[in-house]
Protein backbone atom coordinates (compact mmCIF):
# COMPACT_ATOMS: atom_id res chain seq x y z
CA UNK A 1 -14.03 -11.47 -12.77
CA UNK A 2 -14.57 -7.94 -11.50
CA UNK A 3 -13.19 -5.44 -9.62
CA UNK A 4 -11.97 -5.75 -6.14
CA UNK A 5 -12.16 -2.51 -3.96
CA UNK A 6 -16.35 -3.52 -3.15
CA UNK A 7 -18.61 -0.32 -2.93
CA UNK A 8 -21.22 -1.81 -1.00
CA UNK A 9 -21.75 -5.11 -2.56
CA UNK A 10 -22.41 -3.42 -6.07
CA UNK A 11 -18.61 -5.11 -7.16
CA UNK A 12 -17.44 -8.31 -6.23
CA UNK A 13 -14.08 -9.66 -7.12
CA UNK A 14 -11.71 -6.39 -7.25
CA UNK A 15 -8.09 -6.38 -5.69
CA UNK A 16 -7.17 -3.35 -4.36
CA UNK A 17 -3.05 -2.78 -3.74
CA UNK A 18 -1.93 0.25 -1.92
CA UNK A 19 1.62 0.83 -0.96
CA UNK A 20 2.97 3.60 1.11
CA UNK A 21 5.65 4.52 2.30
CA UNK A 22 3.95 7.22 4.54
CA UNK A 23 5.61 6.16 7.55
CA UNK A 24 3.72 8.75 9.42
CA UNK A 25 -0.16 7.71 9.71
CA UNK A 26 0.73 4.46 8.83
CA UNK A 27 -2.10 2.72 8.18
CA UNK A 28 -4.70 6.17 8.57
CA UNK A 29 -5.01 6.22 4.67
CA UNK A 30 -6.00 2.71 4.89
CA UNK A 31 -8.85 2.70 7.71
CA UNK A 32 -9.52 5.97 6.21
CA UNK A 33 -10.30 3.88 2.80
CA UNK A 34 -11.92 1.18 4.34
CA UNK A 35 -13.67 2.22 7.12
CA UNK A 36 -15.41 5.74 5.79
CA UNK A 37 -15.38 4.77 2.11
CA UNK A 38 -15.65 1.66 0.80
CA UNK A 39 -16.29 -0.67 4.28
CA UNK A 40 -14.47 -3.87 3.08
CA UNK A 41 -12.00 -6.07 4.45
CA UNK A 42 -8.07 -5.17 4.00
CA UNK A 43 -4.81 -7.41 4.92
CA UNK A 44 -1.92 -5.33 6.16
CA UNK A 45 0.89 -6.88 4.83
CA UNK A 46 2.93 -6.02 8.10
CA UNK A 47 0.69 -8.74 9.90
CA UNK A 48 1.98 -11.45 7.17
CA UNK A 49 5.39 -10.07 7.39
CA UNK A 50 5.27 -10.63 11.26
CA UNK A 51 2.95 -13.26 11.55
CA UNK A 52 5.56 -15.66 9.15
CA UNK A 53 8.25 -14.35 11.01
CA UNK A 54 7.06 -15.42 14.88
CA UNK A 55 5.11 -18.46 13.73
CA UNK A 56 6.67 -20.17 10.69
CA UNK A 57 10.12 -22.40 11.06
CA UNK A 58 10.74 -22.02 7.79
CA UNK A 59 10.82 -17.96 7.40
CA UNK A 60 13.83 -17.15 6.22
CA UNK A 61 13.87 -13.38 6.71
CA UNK A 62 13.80 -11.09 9.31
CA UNK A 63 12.20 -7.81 10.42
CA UNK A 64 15.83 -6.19 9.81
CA UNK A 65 15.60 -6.82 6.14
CA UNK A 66 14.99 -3.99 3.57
CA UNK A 67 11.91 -3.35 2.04
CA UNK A 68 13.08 -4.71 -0.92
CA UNK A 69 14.00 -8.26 0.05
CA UNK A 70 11.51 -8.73 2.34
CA UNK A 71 9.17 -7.38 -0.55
CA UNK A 72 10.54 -10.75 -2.82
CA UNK A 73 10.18 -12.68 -0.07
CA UNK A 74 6.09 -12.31 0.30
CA UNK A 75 5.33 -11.33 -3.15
CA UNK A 76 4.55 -15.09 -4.14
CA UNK A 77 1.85 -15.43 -1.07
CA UNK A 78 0.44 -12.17 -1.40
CA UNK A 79 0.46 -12.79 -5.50
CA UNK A 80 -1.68 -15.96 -4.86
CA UNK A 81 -3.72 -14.35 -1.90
CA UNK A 82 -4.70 -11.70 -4.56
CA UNK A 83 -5.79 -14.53 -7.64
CA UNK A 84 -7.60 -16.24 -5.25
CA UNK A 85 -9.81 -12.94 -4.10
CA UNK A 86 -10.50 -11.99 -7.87
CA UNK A 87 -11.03 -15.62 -8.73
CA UNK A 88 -13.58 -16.05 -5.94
CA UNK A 89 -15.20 -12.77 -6.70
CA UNK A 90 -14.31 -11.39 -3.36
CA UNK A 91 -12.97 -8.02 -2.49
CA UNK A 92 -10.01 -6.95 -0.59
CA UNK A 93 -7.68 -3.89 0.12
CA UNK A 94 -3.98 -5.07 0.61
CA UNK A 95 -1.48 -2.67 2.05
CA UNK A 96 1.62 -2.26 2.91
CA UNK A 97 5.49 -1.09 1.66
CA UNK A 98 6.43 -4.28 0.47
CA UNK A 99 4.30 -4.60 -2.76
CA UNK A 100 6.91 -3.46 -5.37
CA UNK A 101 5.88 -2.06 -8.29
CA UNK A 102 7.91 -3.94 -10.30
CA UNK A 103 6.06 -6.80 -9.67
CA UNK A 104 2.47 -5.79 -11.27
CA UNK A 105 4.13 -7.28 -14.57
CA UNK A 106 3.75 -10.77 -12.91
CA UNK A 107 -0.31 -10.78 -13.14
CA UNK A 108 -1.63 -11.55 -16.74
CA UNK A 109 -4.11 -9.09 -18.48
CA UNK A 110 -7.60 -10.78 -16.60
CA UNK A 111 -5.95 -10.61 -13.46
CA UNK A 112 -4.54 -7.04 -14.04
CA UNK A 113 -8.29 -6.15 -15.15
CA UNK A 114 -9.40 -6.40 -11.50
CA UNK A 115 -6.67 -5.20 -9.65
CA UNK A 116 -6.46 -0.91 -8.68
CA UNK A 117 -3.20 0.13 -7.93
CA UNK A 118 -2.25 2.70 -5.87
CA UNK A 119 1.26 3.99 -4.59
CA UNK A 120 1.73 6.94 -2.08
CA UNK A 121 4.66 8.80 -0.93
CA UNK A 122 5.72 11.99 0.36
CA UNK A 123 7.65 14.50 -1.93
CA UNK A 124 10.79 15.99 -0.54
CA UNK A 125 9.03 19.21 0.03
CA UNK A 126 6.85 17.62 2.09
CA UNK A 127 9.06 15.96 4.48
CA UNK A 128 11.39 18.66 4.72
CA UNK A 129 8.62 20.82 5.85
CA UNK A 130 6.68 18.41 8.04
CA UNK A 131 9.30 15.77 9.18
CA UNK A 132 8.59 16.02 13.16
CA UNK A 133 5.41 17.61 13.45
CA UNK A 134 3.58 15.46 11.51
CA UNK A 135 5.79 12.16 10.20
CA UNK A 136 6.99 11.43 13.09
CA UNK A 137 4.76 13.24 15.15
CA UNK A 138 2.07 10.82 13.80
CA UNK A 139 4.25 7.36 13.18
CA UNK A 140 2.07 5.53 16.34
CA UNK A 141 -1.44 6.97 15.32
CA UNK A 142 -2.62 3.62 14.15
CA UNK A 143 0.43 0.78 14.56
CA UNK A 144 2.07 1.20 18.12
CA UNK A 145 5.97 1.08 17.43
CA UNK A 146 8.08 0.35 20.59
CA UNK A 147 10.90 2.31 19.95
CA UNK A 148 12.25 5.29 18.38
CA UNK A 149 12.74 6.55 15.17
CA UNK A 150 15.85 6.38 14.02
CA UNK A 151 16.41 7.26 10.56
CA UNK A 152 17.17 10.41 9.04
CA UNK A 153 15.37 12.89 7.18
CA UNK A 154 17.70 12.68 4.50
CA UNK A 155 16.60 8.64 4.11
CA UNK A 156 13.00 8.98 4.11
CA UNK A 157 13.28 11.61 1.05
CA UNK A 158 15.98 9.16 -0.86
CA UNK A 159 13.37 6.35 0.02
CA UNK A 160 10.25 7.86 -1.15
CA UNK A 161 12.30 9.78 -4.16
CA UNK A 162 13.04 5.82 -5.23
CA UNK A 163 9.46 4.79 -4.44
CA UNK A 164 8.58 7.60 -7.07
CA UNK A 165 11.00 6.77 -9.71
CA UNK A 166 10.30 2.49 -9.86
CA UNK A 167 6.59 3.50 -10.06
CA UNK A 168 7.19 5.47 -13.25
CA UNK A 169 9.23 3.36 -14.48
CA UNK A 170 6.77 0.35 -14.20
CA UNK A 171 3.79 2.66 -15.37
CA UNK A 172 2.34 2.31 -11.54
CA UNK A 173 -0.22 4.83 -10.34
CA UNK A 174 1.90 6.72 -7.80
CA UNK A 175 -0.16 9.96 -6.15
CA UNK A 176 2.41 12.58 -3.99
CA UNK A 177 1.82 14.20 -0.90
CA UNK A 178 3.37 17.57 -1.71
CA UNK A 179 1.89 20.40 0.25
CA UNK A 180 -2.08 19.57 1.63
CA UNK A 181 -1.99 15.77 3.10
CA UNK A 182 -5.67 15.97 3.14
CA UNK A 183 -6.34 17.73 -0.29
CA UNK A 184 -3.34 15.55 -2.44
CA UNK A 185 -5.24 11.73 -0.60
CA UNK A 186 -8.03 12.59 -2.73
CA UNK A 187 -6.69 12.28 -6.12
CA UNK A 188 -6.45 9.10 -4.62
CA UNK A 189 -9.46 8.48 -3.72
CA UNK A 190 -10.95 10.53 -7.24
CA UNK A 191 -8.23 7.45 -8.81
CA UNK A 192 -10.11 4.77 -7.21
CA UNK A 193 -13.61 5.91 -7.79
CA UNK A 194 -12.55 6.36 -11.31
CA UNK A 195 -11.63 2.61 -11.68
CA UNK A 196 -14.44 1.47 -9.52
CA UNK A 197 -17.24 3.39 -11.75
CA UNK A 198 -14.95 2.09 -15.18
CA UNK A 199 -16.38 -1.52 -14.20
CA UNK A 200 -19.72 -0.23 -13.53
C-alpha cells in the first residue's frame, strides 16, 4: 500500500482527505489540486451527501442537518470508500466539510500510512476583513447555490475557530487562511508534496 494523492502515475494507492470549511471558493482549492497539480480523480462529498439524500429510501438525514451529524452519518461509506482506494492501489482526493477530524483515529496504522490529511479554514482575521468581497463574493465560483446566504459573520468565525480547535486536538494537519489566500494554500500544497516525496 502506498500513497494516494497520484503524481502522475509515479504513486498508486494514496488517499487524500481535504476538509474545508472555506465556504467561499468552495471547491476552487480542490480543482485547483486536482486539475493543475496532481490530475487525479476526487469525490466531493457534497455529491454523496445529496446523491443519498434524493435517491436512497433509507437516508435518514437531511440537507438541514449540521455538519456534524451529517458528518457521522457518511463517515462509515466514505471510511470504506477510502480502504478500498488504498487497498486497490488507486488514488483519490476526497473533499468536503463533513470529514471530522476526530474520526482519523478510526483507520489503523497501514491505512493511516497512505492517507494525507489536510484541513483548511479561514482565521477570524480573515473573514472579518474579507467576508463580502471575497467569501461570499465567491460562494457560487464553482458549486451554484440557489439561494442566499444567510448566516452571519459572527458564525462562520465560531465555525472555523471550532474547525481549528478539534484539528489540534486530534493532531490533524489544519493550514489557516490568515492574510494572502493565495500565499497561505501553499503551505498546503508544500504539506502535500512533502508527504507525497516521503513515500518516494
Amino acid at each position: 500500500m502506498r500513497l494516494r494523492v497520484k503524481f502522475h502515475r509515479l504513486l498508486s494507492g494514496i488517499a487524500s482527505l481535504i476538509d474545508r470549511e472555506l465556504h467561499i471558493d468552495n471547491y476552487i482549492y480542490c480543482y485547483l489540486l486536482v486539475i493543475n497539480k496532481y490530475r487525479i480523480p476526487y469525490l466531493t462529498i457534497d455529491h454523496l451527501k445529496m446523491g443519498l439524500i434524493k435517491g436512497s429510501a433509507y437516508c435518514d438525514f437531511t440537507a438541514l442537518d449540521s455538519d456534524e451529524v451529517i458528518g457521522e452519518k457518511l463517515w462509515p461509506i466514505i471510511k470504506g470508500i477510502i480502504m478500498t482506494n488504498i487497498e486497490n492501489n488507486q488514488n483519490i482526493i476526497i473533499e468536503g466539510c463533513y470529514i471530522l477530524p476526530e474520526k482519523l483515529r478510526d483507520f489503523e496504522k497501514e491505512y493511516l500510512d497512505n492517507i494525507i490529511t489536510v484541513f483548511i479554514g479561514f482565521s477570524a482575521n480573515y473573514i472579518n476583513e474579507n467576508f463580502e468581497s471575497k467569501i461570499i463574493r465567491h460562494r457560487n465560483a464553482i458549486e451554484s447555490r440557489g439561494y442566499e446566504e444567510d448566516r452571519p459573520i459572527s458564525q462562520f468565525i465560531r465555525e472555523h475557530s471550532e474547525l481549528r480547535r478539534k484539528c489540534l486536538e486530534n493532531q490533524a494537519p489544519y493550514f489557516e487562511i490568515d492574510c494572502d489566500y493565495e500565499k497561505d494554500i501553499q503551505k498546503a500544497y508544500g504539506f502535500i508534496e512533502s508527504r507525497i516525496n516521503e513515500r518516494m
